[in-house]
Protein backbone atom coordinates (compact mmCIF):
# COMPACT_ATOMS: atom_id res chain seq x y z
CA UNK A 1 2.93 -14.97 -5.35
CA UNK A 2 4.34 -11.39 -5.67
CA UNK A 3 1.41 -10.81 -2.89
CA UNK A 4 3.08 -12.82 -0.24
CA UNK A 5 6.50 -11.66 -1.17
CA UNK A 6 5.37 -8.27 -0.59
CA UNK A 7 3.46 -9.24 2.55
CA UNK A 8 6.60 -10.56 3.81
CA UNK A 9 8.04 -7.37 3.95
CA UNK A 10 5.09 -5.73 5.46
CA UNK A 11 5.37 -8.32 8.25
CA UNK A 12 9.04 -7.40 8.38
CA UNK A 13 8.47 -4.20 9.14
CA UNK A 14 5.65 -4.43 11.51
CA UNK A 15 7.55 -7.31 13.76
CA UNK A 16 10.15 -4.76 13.73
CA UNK A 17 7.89 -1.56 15.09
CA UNK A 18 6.50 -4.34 17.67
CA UNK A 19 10.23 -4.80 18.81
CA UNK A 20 10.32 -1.14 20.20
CA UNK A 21 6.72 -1.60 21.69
CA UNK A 22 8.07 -4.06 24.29
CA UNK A 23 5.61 -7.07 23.46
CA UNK A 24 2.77 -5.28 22.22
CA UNK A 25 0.34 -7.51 19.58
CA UNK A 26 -1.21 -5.69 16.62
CA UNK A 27 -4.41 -5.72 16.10
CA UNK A 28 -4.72 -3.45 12.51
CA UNK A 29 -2.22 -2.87 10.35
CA UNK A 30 -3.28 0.12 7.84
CA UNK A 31 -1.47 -0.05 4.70
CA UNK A 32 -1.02 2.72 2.22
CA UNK A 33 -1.29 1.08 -1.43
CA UNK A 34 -0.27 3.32 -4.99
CA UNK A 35 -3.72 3.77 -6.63
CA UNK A 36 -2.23 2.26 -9.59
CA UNK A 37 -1.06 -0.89 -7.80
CA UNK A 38 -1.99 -3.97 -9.20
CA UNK A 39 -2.48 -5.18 -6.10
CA UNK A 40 -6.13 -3.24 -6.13
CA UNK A 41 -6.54 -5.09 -9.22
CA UNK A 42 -7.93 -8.24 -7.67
CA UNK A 43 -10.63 -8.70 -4.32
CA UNK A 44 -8.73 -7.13 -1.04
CA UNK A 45 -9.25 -10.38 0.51
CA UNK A 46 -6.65 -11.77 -1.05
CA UNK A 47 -4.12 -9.11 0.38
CA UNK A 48 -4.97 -10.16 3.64
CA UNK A 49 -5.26 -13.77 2.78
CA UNK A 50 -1.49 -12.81 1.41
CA UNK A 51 -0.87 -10.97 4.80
CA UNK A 52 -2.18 -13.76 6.73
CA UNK A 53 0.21 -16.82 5.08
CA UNK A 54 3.69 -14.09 5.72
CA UNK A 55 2.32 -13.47 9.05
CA UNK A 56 2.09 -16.88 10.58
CA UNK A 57 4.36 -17.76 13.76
CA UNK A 58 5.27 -14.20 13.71
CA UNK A 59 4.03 -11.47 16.53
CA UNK A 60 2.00 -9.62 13.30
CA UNK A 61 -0.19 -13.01 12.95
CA UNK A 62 -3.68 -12.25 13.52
CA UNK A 63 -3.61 -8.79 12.60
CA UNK A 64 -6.21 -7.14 10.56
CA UNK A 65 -5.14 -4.72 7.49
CA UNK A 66 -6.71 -1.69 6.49
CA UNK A 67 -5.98 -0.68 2.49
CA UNK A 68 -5.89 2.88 1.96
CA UNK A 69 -5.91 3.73 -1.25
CA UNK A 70 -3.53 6.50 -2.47
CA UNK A 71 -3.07 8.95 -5.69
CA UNK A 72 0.01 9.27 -8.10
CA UNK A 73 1.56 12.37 -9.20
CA UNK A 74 1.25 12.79 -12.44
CA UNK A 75 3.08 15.11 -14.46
CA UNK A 76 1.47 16.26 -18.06
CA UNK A 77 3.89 16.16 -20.79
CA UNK A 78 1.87 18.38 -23.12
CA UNK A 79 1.47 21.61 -20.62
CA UNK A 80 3.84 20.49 -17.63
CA UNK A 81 0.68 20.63 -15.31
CA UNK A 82 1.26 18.30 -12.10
CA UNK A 83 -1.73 16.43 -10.80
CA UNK A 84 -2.92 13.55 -8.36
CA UNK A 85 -4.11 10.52 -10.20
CA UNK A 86 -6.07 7.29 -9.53
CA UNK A 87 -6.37 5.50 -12.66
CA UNK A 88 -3.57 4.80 -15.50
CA UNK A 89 -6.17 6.31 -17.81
CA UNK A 90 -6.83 9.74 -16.61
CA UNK A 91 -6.55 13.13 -18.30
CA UNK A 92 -4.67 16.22 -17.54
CA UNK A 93 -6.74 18.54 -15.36
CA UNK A 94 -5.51 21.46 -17.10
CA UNK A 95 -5.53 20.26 -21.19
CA UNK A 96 -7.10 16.99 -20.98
CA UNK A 97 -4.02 14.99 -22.61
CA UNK A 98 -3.91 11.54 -21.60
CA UNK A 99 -0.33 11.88 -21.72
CA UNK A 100 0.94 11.84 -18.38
CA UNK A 101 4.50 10.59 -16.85
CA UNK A 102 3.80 9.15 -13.45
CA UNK A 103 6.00 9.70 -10.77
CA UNK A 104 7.74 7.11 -9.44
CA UNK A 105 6.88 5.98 -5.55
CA UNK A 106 6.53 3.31 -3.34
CA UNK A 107 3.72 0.54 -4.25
CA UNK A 108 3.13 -0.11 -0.50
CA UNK A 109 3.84 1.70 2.64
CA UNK A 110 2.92 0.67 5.96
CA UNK A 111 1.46 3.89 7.75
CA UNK A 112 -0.09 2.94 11.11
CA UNK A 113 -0.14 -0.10 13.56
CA UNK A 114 -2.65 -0.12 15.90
CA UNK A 115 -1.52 -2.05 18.73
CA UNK A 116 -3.28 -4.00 22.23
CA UNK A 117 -1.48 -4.77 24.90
C-alpha cells in the first residue's frame, strides 16, 4: 500500500506540471528512485501497476513511467571517505569498511514528463 500512497504523490505532482502546460497529456513519466529504495525490491510492474490505480480519472492516467535508478552518498565512518552507493551492503572505496552512514535524500523524485499534445 505504501506504493500507491507514494504514487499518489507522484500523480500530484505531475497533474500539477500539466496545469502550467495548458492541457497537455503525459505520455512518460521518468521517475528518479534511491538505489536503496525498497521500492526496487519487488518487480517494477508493480510501481506502475501502483502508478496506474493513483492515476485514474486524473490527466496523468495512462502515462507510462520510466524508473531510473539512482546512487546514495555514502559517507565512511572509519576514514571519512565519501562515495556513491547502490546496495546497503557495499564497502568503502578507499578502506573497504562496510561501515558507511548514508546520507539522507529523497526516496522518489519525479525528474521528467514527457508530454503530447
Amino acid at each position: 500500500m505504501h506504493e500507491v500512497h507514494l504514487m499518489g504523490q507522484v500523480v500530484k505532482a505531475v497533474n500539477q506540471a500539466l496545469r502550467e502546460a495548458n492541457g497537455a497529456k503525459p505520455s512518460v513519466v521518468r521517475l528518479k528512485v534511491s538505489a536503496l529504495s525498497h521500492l526496487l525490491d519487488d518487480d517494477p510492474s508493480q510501481l506502475q501497476t501502483a502508478f496506474d490505480v493513483a492515476s485514474h480519472g486524473t490527466a496523468a492516467e495512462g502515462a507510462a513511467l520510466d524508473i531510473v535508478t539512482v546512487p546514495v552518498e555514502a559517507i565512511c565512518r572509519r576514514c571519512g571517505v565519501k562515495s556513491q552507493v547502490r546496495r546497503m551492503d557495499a564497502a568503502c572505496e578507499a578502506c573497504g569498511s562496510h561501515d558507511l552512514a548514508f546520507v539522507p535524500g529523497p526516496e522518489v523524485v519525479v525528474h521528467d514528463v514527457t508530454v503530447t499534445e
